[in-house]
PDB file of N, CA and C in Angstrom:
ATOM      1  N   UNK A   1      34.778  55.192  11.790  1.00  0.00           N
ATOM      2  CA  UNK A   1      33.985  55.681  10.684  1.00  0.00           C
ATOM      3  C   UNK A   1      34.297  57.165  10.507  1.00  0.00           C
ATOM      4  N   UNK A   2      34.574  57.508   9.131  1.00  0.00           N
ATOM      5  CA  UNK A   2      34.662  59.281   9.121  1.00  0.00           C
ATOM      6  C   UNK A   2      33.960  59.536   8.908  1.00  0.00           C
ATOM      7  N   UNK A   3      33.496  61.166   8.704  1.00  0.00           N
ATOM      8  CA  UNK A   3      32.376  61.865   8.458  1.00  0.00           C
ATOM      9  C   UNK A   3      31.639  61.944   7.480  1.00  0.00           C
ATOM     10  N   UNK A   4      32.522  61.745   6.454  1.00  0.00           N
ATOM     11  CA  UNK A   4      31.746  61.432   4.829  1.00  0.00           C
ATOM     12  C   UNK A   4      31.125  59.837   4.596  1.00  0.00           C
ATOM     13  N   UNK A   5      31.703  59.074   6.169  1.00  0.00           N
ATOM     14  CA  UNK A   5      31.101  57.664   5.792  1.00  0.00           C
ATOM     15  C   UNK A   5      29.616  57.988   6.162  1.00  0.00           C
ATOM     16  N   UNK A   6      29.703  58.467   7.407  1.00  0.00           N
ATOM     17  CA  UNK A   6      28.750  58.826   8.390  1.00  0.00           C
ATOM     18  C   UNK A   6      27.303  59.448   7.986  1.00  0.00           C
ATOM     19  N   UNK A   7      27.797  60.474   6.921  1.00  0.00           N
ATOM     20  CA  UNK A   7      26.602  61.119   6.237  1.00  0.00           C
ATOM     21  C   UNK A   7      26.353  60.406   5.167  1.00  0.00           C
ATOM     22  N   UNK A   8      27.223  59.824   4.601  1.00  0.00           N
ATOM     23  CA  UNK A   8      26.702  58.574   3.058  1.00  0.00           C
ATOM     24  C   UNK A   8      25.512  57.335   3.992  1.00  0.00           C
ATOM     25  N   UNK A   9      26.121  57.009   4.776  1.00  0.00           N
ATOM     26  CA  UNK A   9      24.967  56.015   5.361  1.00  0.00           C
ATOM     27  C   UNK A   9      23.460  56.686   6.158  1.00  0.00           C
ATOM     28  N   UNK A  10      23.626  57.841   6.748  1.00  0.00           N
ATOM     29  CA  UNK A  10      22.515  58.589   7.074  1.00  0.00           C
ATOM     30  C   UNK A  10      21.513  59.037   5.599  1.00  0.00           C
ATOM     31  N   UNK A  11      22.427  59.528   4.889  1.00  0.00           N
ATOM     32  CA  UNK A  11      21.601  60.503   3.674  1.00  0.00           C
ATOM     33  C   UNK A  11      20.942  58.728   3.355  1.00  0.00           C
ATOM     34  N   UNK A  12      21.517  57.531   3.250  1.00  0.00           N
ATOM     35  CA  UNK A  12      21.052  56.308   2.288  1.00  0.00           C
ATOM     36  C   UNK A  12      19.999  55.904   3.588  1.00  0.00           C
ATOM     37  N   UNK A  13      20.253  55.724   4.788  1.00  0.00           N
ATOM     38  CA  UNK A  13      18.896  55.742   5.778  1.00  0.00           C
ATOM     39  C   UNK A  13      17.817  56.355   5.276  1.00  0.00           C
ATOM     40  N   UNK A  14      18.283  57.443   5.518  1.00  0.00           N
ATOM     41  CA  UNK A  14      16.802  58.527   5.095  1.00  0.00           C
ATOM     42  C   UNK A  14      16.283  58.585   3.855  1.00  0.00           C
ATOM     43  N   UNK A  15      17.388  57.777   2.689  1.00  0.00           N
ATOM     44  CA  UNK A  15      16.733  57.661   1.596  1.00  0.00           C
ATOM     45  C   UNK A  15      15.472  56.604   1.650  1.00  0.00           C
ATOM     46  N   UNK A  16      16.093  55.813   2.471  1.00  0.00           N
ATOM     47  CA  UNK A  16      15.729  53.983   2.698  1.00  0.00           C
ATOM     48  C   UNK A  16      14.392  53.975   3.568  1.00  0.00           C
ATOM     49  N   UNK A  17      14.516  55.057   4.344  1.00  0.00           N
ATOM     50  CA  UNK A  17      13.369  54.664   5.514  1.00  0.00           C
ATOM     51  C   UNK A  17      12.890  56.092   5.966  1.00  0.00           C
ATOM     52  N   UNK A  18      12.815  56.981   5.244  1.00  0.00           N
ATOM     53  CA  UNK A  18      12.509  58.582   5.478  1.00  0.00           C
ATOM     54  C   UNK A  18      12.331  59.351   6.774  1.00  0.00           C
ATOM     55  N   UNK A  19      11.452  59.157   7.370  1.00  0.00           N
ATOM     56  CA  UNK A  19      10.841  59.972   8.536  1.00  0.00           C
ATOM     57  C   UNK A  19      11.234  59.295   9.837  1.00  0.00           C
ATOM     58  N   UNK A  20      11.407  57.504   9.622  1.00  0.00           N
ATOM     59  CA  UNK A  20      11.655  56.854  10.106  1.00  0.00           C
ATOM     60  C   UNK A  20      13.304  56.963  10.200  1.00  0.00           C
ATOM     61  N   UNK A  21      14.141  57.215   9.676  1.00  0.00           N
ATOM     62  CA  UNK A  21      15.150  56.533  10.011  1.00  0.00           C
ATOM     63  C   UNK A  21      15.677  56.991  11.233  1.00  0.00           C
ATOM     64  N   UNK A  22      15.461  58.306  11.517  1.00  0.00           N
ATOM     65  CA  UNK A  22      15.357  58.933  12.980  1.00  0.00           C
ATOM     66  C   UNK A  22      15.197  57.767  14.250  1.00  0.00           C
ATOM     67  N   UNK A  23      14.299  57.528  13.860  1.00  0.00           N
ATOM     68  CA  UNK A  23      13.600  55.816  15.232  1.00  0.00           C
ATOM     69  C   UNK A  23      14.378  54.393  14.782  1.00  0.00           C
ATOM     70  N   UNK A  24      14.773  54.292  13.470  1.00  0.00           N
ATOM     71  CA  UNK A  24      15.494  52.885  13.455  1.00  0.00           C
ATOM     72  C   UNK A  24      17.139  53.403  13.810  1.00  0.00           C
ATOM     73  N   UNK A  25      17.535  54.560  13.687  1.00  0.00           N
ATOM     74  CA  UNK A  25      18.645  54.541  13.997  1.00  0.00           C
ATOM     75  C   UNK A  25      18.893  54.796  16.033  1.00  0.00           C
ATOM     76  N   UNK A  26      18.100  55.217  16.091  1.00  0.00           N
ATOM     77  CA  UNK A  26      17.733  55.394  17.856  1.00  0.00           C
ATOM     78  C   UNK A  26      18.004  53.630  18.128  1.00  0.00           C
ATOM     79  N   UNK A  27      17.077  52.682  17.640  1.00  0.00           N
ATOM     80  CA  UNK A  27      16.989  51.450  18.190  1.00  0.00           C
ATOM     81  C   UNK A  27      18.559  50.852  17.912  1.00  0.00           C
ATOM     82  N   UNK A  28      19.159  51.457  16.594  1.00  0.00           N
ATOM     83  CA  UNK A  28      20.316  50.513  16.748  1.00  0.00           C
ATOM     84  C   UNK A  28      21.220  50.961  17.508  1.00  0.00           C
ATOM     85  N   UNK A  29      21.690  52.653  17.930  1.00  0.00           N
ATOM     86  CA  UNK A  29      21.923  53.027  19.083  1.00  0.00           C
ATOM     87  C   UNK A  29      22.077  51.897  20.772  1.00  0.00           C
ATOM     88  N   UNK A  30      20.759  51.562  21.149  1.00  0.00           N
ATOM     89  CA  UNK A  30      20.530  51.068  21.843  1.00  0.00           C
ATOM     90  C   UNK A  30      20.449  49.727  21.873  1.00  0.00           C
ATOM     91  N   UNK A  31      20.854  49.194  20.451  1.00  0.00           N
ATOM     92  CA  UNK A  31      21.133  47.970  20.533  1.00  0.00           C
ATOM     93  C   UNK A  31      22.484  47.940  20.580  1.00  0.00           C
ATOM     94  N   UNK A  32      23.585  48.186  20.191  1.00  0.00           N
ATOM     95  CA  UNK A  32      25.074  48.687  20.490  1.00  0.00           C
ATOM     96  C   UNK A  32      25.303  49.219  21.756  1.00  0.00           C
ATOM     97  N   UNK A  33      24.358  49.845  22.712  1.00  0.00           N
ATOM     98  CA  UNK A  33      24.743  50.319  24.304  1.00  0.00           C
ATOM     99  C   UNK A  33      24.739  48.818  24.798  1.00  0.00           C
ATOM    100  N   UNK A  34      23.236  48.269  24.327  1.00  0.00           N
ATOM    101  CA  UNK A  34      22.747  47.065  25.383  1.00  0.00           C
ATOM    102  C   UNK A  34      24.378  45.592  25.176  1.00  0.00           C
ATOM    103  N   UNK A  35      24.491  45.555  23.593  1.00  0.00           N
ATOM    104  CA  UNK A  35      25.789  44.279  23.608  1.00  0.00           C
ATOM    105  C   UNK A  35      26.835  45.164  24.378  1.00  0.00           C
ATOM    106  N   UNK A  36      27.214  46.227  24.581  1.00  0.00           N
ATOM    107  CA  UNK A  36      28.470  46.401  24.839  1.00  0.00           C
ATOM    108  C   UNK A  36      29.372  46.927  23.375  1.00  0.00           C
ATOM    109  N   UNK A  37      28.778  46.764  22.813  1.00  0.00           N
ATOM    110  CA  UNK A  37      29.806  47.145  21.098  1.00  0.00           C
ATOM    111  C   UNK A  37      30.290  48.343  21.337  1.00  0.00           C
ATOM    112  N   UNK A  38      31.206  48.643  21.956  1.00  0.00           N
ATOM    113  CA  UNK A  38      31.625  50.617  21.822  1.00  0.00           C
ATOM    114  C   UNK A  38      31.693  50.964  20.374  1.00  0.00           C
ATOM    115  N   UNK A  39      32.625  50.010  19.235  1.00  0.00           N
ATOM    116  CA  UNK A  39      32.362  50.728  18.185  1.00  0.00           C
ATOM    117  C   UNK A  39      31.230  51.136  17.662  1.00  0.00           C
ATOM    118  N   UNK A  40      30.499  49.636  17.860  1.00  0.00           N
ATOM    119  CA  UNK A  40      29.136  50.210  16.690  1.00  0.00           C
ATOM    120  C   UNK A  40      28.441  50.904  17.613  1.00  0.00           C
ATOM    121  N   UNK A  41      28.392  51.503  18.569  1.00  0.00           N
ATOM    122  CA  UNK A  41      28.067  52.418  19.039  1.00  0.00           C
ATOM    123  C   UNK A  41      28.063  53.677  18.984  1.00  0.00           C
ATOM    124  N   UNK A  42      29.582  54.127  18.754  1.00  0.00           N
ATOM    125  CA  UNK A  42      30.221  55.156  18.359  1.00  0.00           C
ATOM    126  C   UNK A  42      29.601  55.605  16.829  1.00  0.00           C
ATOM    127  N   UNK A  43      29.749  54.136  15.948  1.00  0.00           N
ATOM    128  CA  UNK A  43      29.242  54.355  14.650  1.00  0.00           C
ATOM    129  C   UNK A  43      27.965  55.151  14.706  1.00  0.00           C
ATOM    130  N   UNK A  44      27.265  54.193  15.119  1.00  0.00           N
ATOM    131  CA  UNK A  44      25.537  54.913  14.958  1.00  0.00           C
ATOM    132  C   UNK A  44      25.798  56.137  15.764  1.00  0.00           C
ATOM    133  N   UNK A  45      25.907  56.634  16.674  1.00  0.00           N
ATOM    134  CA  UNK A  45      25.627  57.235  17.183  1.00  0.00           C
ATOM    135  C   UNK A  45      26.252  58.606  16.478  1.00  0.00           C
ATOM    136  N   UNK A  46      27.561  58.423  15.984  1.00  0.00           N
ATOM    137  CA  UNK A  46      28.067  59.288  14.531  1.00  0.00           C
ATOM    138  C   UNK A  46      26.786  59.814  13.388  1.00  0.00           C
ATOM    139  N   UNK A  47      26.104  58.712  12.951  1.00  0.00           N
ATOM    140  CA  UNK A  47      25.030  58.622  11.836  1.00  0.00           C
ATOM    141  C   UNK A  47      24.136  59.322  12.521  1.00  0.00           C
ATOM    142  N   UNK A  48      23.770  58.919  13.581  1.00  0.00           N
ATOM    143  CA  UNK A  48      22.390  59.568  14.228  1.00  0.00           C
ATOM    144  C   UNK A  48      22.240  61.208  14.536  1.00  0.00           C
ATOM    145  N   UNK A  49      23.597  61.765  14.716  1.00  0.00           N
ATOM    146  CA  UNK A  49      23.958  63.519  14.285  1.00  0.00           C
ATOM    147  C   UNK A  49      23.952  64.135  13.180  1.00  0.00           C
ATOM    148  N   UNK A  50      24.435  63.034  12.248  1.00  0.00           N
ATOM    149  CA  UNK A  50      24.727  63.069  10.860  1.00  0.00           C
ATOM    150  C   UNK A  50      23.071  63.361  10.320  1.00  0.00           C
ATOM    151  N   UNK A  51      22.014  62.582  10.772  1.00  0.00           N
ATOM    152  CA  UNK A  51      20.697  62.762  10.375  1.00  0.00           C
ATOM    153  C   UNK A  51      19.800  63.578  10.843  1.00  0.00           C
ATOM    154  N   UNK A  52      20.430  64.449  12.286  1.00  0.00           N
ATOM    155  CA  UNK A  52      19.585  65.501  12.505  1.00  0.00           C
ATOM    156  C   UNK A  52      20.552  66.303  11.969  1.00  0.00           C
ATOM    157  N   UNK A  53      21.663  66.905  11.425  1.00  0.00           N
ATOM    158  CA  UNK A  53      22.220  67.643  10.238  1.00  0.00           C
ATOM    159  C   UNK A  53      21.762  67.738   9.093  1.00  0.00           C
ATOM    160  N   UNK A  54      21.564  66.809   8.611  1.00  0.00           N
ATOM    161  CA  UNK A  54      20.954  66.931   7.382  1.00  0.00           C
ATOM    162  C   UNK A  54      19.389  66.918   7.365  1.00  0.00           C
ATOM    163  N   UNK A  55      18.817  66.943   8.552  1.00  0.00           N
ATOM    164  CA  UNK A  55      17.189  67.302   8.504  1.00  0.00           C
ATOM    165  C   UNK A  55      17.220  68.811   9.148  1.00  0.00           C
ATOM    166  N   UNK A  56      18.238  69.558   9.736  1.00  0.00           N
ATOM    167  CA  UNK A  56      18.031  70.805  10.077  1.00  0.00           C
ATOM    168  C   UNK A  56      18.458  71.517   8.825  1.00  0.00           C
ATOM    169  N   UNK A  57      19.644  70.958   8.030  1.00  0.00           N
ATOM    170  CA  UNK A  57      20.304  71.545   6.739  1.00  0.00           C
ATOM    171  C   UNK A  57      18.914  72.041   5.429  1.00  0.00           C
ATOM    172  N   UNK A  58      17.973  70.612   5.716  1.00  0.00           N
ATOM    173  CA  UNK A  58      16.795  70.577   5.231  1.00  0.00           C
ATOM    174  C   UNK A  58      15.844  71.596   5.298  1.00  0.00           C
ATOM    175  N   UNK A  59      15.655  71.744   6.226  1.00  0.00           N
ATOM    176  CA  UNK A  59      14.557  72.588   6.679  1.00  0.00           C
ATOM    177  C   UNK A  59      14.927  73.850   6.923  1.00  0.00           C
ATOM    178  N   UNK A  60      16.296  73.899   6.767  1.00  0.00           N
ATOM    179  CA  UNK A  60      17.242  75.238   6.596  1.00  0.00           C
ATOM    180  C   UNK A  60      16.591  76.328   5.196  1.00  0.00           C
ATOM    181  N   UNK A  61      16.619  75.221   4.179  1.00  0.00           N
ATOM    182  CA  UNK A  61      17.066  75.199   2.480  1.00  0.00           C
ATOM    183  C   UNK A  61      15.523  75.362   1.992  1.00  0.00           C
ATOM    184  N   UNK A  62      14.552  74.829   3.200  1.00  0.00           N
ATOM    185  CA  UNK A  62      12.661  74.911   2.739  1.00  0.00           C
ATOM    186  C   UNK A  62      12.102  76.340   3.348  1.00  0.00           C
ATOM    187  N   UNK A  63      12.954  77.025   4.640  1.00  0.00           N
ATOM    188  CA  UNK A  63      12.817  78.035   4.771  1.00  0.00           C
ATOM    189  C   UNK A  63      13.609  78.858   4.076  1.00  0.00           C
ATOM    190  N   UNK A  64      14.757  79.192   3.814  1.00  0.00           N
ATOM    191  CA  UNK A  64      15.086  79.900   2.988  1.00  0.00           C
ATOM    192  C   UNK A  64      14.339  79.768   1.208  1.00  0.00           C
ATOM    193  N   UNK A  65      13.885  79.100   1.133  1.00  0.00           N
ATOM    194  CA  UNK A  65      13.244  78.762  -0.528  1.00  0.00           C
ATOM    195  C   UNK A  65      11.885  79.460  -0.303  1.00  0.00           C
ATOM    196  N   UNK A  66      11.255  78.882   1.027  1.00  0.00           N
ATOM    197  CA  UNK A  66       9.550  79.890   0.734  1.00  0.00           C
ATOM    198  C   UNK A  66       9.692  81.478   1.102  1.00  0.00           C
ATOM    199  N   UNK A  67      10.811  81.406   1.635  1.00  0.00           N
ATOM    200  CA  UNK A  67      10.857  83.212   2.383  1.00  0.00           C
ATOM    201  C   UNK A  67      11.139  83.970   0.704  1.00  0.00           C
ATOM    202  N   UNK A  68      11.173  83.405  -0.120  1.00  0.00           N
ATOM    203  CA  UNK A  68      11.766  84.323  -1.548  1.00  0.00           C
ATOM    204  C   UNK A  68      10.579  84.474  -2.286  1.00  0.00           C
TER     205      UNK A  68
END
């Protein structure tokens, strides 16, 4: 998976499941350790950086907006 896949499926998580997608992407994490899947492991676990990026990018863009 590349990086632009990685953040298209995180940004559509977090569109999909907001606050949550943080915890559904944790579980699929750990459902990919528990089969053995290295890829989809690798995958999520790609997405799951990808979504604390774009929630620090976030909260980057809400502090810089109220500090003005």
């Amino acid at each position: 998976m590349t990086l632009l896949q990685a953040r298209q499926v995180a940004q559509d998580m977090m569109r999909r499941h907001g606050l949550a997608a943080q915890a559904v992407v944790e579980e699929l994490v750990n459902e990919a350790r528990l089969s053995g899947n290295a890829q989809a492991l690798d995958d999520w676990e790609q997405i799951q950086t990808m979504i604390a990026e774009l929630r620090r990018e976030a909260a980057s863009q809400q502090a810089s907006s109220a500090s003005r």
